[in-house]
C-alpha atoms as a PDB file:
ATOM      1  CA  UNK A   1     -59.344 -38.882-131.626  1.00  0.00           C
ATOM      2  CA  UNK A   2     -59.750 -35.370-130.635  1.00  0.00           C
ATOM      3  CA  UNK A   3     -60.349 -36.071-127.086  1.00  0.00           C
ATOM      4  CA  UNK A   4     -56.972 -38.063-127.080  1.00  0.00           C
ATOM      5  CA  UNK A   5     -55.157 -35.193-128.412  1.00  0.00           C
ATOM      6  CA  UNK A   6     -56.818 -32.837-125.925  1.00  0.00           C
ATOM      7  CA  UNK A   7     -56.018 -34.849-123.031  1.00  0.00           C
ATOM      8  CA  UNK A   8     -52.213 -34.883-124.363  1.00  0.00           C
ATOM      9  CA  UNK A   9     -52.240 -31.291-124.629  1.00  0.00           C
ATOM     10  CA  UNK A  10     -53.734 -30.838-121.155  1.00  0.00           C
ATOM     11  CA  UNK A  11     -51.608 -33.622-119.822  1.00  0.00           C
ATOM     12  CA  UNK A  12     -48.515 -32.250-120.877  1.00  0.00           C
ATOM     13  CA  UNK A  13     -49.028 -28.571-119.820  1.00  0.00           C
ATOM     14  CA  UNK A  14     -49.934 -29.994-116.441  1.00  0.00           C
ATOM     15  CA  UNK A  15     -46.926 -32.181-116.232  1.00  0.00           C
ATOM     16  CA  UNK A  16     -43.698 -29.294-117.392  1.00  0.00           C
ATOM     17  CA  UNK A  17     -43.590 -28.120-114.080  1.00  0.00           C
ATOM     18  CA  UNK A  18     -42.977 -31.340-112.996  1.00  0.00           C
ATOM     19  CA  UNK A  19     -39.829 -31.645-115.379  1.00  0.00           C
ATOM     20  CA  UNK A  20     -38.578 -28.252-114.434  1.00  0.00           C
ATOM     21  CA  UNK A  21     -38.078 -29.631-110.784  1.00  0.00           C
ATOM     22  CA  UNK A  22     -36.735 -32.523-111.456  1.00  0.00           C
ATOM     23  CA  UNK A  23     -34.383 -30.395-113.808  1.00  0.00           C
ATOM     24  CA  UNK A  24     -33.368 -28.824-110.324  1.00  0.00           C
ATOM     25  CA  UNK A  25     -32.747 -31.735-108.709  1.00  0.00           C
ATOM     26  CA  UNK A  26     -30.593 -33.017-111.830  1.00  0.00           C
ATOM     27  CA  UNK A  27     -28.358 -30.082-111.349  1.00  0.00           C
ATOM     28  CA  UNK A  28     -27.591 -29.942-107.620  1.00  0.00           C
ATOM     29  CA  UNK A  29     -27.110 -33.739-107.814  1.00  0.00           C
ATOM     30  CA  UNK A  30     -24.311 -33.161-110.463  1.00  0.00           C
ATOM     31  CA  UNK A  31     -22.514 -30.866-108.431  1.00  0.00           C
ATOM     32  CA  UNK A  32     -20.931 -33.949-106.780  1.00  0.00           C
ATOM     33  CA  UNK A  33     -22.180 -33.116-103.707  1.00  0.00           C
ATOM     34  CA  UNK A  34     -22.495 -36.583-101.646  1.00  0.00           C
ATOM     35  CA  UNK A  35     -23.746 -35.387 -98.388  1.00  0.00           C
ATOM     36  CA  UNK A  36     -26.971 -35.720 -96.701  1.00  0.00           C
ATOM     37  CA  UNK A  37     -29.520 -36.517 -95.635  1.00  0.00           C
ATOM     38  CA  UNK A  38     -30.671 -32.684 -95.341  1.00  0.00           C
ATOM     39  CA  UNK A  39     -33.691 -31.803 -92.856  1.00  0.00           C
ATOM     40  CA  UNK A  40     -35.202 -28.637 -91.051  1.00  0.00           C
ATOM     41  CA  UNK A  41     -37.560 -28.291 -88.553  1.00  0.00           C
ATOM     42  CA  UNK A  42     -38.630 -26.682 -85.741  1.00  0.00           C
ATOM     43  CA  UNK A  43     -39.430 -27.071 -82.037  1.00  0.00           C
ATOM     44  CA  UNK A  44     -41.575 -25.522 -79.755  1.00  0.00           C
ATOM     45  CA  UNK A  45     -41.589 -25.594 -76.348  1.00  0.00           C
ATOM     46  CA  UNK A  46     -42.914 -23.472 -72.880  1.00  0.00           C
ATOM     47  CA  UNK A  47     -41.042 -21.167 -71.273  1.00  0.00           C
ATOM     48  CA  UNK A  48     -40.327 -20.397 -67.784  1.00  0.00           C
ATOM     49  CA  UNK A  49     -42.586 -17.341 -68.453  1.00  0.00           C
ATOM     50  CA  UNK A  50     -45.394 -19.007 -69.934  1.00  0.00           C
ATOM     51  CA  UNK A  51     -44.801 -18.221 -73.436  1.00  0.00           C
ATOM     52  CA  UNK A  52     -43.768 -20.350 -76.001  1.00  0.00           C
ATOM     53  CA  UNK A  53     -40.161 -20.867 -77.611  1.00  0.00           C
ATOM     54  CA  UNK A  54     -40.173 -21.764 -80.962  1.00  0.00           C
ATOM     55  CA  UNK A  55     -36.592 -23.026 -82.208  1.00  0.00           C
ATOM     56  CA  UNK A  56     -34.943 -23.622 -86.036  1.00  0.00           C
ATOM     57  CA  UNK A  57     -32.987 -26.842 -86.438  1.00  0.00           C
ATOM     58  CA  UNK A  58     -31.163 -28.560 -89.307  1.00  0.00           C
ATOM     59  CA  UNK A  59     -28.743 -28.385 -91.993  1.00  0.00           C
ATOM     60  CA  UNK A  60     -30.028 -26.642 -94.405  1.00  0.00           C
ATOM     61  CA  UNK A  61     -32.746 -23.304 -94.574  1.00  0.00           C
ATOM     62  CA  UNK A  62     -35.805 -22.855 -96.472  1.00  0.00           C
ATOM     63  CA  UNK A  63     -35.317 -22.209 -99.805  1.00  0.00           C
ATOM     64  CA  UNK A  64     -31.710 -22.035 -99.741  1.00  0.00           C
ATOM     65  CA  UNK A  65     -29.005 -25.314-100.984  1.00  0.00           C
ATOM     66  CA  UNK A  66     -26.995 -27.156 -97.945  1.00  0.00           C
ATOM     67  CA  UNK A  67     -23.702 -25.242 -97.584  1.00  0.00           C
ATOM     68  CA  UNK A  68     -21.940 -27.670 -95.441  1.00  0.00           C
ATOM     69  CA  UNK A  69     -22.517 -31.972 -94.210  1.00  0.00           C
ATOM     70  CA  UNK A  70     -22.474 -30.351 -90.884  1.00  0.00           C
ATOM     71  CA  UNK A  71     -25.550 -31.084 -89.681  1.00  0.00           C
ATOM     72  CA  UNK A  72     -27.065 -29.099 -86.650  1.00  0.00           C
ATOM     73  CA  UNK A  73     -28.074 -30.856 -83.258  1.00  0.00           C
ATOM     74  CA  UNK A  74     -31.864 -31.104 -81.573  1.00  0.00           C
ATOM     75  CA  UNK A  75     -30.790 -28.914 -78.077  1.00  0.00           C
ATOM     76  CA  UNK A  76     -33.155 -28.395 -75.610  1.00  0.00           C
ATOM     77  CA  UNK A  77     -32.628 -26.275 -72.043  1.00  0.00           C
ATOM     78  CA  UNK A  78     -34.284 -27.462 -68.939  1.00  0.00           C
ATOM     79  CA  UNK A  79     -34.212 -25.229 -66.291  1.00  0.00           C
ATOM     80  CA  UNK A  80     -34.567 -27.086 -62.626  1.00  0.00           C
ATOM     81  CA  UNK A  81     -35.122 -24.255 -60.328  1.00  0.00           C
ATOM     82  CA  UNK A  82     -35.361 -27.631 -57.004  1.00  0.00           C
ATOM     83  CA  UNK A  83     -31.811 -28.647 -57.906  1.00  0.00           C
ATOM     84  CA  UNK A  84     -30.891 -25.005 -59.068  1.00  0.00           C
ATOM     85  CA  UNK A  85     -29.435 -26.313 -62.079  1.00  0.00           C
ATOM     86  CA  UNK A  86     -29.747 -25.431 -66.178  1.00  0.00           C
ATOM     87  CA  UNK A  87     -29.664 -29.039 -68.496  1.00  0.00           C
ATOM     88  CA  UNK A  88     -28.602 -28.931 -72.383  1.00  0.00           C
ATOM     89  CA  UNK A  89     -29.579 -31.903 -73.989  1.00  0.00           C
ATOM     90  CA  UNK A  90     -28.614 -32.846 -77.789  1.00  0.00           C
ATOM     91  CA  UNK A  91     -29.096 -35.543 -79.878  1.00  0.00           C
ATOM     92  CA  UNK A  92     -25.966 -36.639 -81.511  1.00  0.00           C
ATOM     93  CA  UNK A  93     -26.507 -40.101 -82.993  1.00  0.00           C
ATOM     94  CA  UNK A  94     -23.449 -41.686 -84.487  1.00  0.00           C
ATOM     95  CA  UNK A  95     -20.762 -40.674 -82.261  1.00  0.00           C
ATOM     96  CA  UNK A  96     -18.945 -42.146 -80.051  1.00  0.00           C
ATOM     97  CA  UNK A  97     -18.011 -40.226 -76.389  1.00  0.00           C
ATOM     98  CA  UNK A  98     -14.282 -39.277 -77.206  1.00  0.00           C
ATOM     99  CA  UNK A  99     -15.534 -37.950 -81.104  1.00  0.00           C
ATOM    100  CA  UNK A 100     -17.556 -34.923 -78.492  1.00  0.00           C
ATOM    101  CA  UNK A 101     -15.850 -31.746 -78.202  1.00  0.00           C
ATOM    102  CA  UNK A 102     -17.761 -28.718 -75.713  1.00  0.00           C
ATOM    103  CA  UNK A 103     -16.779 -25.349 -75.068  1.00  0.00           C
ATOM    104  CA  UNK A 104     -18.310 -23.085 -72.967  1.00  0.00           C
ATOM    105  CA  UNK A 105     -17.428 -19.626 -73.552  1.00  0.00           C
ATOM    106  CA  UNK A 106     -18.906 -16.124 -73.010  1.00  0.00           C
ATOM    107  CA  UNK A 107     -22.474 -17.478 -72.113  1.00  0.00           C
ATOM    108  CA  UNK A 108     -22.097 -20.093 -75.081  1.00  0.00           C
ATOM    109  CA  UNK A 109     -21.707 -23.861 -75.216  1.00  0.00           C
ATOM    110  CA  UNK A 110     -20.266 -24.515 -78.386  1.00  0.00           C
ATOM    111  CA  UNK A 111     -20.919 -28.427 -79.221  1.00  0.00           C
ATOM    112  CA  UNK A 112     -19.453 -30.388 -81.990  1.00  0.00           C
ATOM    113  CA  UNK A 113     -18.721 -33.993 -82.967  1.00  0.00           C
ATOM    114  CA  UNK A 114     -17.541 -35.700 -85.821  1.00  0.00           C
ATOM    115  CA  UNK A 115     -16.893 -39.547 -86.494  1.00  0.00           C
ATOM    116  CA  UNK A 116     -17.259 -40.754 -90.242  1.00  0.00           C
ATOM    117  CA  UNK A 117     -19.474 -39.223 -92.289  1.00  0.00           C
ATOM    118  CA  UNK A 118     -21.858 -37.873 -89.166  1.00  0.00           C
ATOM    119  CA  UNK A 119     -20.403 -34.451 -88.484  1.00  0.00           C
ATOM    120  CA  UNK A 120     -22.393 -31.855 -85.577  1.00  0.00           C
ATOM    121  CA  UNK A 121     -21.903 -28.103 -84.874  1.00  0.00           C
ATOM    122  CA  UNK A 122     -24.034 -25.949 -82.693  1.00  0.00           C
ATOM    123  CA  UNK A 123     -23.579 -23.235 -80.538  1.00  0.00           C
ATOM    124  CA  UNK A 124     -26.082 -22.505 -77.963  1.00  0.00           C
ATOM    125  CA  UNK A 125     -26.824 -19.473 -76.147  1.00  0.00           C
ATOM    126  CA  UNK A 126     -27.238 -19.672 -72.405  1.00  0.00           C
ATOM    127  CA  UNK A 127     -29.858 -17.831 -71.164  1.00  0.00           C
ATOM    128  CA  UNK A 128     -29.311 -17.902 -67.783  1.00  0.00           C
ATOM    129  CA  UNK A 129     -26.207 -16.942 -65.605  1.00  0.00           C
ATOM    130  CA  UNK A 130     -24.715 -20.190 -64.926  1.00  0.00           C
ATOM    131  CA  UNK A 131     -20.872 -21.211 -63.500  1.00  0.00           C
ATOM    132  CA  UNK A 132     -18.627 -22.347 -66.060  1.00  0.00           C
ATOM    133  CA  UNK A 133     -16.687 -24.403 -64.234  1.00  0.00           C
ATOM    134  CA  UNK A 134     -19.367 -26.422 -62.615  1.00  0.00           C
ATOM    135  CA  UNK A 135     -19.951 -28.145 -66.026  1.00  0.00           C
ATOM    136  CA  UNK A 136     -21.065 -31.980 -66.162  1.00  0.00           C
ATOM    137  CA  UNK A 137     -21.170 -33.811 -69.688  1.00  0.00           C
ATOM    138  CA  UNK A 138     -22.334 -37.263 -69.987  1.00  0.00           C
ATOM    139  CA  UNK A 139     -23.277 -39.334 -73.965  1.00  0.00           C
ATOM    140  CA  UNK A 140     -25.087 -42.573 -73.617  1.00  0.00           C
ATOM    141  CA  UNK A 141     -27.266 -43.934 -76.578  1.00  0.00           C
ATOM    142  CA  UNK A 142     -26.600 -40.832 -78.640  1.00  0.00           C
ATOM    143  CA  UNK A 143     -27.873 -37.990 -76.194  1.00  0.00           C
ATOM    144  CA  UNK A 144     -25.390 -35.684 -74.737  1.00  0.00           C
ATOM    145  CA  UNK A 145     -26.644 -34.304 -71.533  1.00  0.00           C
ATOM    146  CA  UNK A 146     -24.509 -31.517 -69.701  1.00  0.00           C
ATOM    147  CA  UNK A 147     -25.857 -29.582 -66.555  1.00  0.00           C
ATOM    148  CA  UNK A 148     -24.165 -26.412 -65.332  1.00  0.00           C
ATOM    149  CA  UNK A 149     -25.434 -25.137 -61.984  1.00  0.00           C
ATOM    150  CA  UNK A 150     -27.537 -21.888 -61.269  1.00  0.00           C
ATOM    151  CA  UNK A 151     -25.548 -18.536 -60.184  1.00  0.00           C
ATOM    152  CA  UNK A 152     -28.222 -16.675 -57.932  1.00  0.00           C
ATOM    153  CA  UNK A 153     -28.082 -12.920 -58.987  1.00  0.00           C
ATOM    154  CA  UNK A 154     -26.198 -10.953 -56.961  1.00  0.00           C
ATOM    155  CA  UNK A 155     -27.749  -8.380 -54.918  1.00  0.00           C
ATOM    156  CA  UNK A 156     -26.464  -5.086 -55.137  1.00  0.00           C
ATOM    157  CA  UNK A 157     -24.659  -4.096 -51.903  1.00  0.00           C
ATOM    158  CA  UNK A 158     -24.926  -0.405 -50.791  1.00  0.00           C
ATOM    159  CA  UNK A 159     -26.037   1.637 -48.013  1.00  0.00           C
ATOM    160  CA  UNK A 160     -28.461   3.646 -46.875  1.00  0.00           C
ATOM    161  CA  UNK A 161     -28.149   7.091 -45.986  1.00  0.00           C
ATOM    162  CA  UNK A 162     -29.860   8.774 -43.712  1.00  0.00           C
ATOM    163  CA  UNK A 163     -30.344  12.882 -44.381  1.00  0.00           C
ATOM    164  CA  UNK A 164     -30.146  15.071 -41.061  1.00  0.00           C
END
């Protein structure tokens, strides 16, 4: 008999923390907050220089609540220095071609889709100097693919001087 009441007391000490999360979870889900699903991750990839690019994705942060149903788009940038070109790819399941909306803007493609309940926003950063206008989108199977072409850096034109 003591044993049994030992093992409750041990049992239940071990197990509150347990009730305190689900507690948690009991509150957010009574906020009437539908969305989801919520995920984060990251990505890492190789650089043209070598070193590795580690990326944030998702629709919600670590240790912080969702504060949208937006969710945020996988993007990756291939650079193809043959076809002197720079390639965003996202994955945007759930959306049909006309629901995609792109801006490019300042150096940043600002992507976004909604149809139903699946809703995207990102904006990415371009990296590399890139024309605008040469911009080609295509959406098959829930990847949006858009390639911009390379701008070669300018030279800078001047003179030489000779002293006499």
């Amino acid at each position: 008999m003591f044993f049994d009441d030992e093992y409750d007391r041990i049992f239940k000490r071990m197990s509150n923390s347990f009730f305190n999360i689900d507690d948690v979870f009991e509150e957010f889900e009574g906020n009437g907050s539908e969305s989801g699903p919520y995920y984060y991750g990251y990505t890492m990839t190789v650089g043209p220089d070598g070193k590795p690019v580690v990326k944030e994705y998702g629709n919600v942060k670590p240790g912080l609540l969702p504060t949208s149903e937006t969710r945020e788009p996988l993007v990756d940038t291939i650079v193809d220095e043959k076809e002197k070109v720079v390639k965003l790819i996202a994955e945007m399941p759930g959306v049909e071609k006309a629901d995609v909306k792109i801006v490019v803007e300042n150096k940043t493609v600002n992507l976004s889709a909604e149809h139903d309940d699946k809703k995207y926003h990102v904006k990415v950063p371009l990296q590399y100097k890139v024309d605008e206008n040469s911009a080609k989108a295509s959406y098959k199977n829930g990847v949006l693919q858009i390639v911009f072409k390379l701008v070669e850096e300018e030279k800078p034109k001047g003179k030489t001087v000779e002293v006499e």
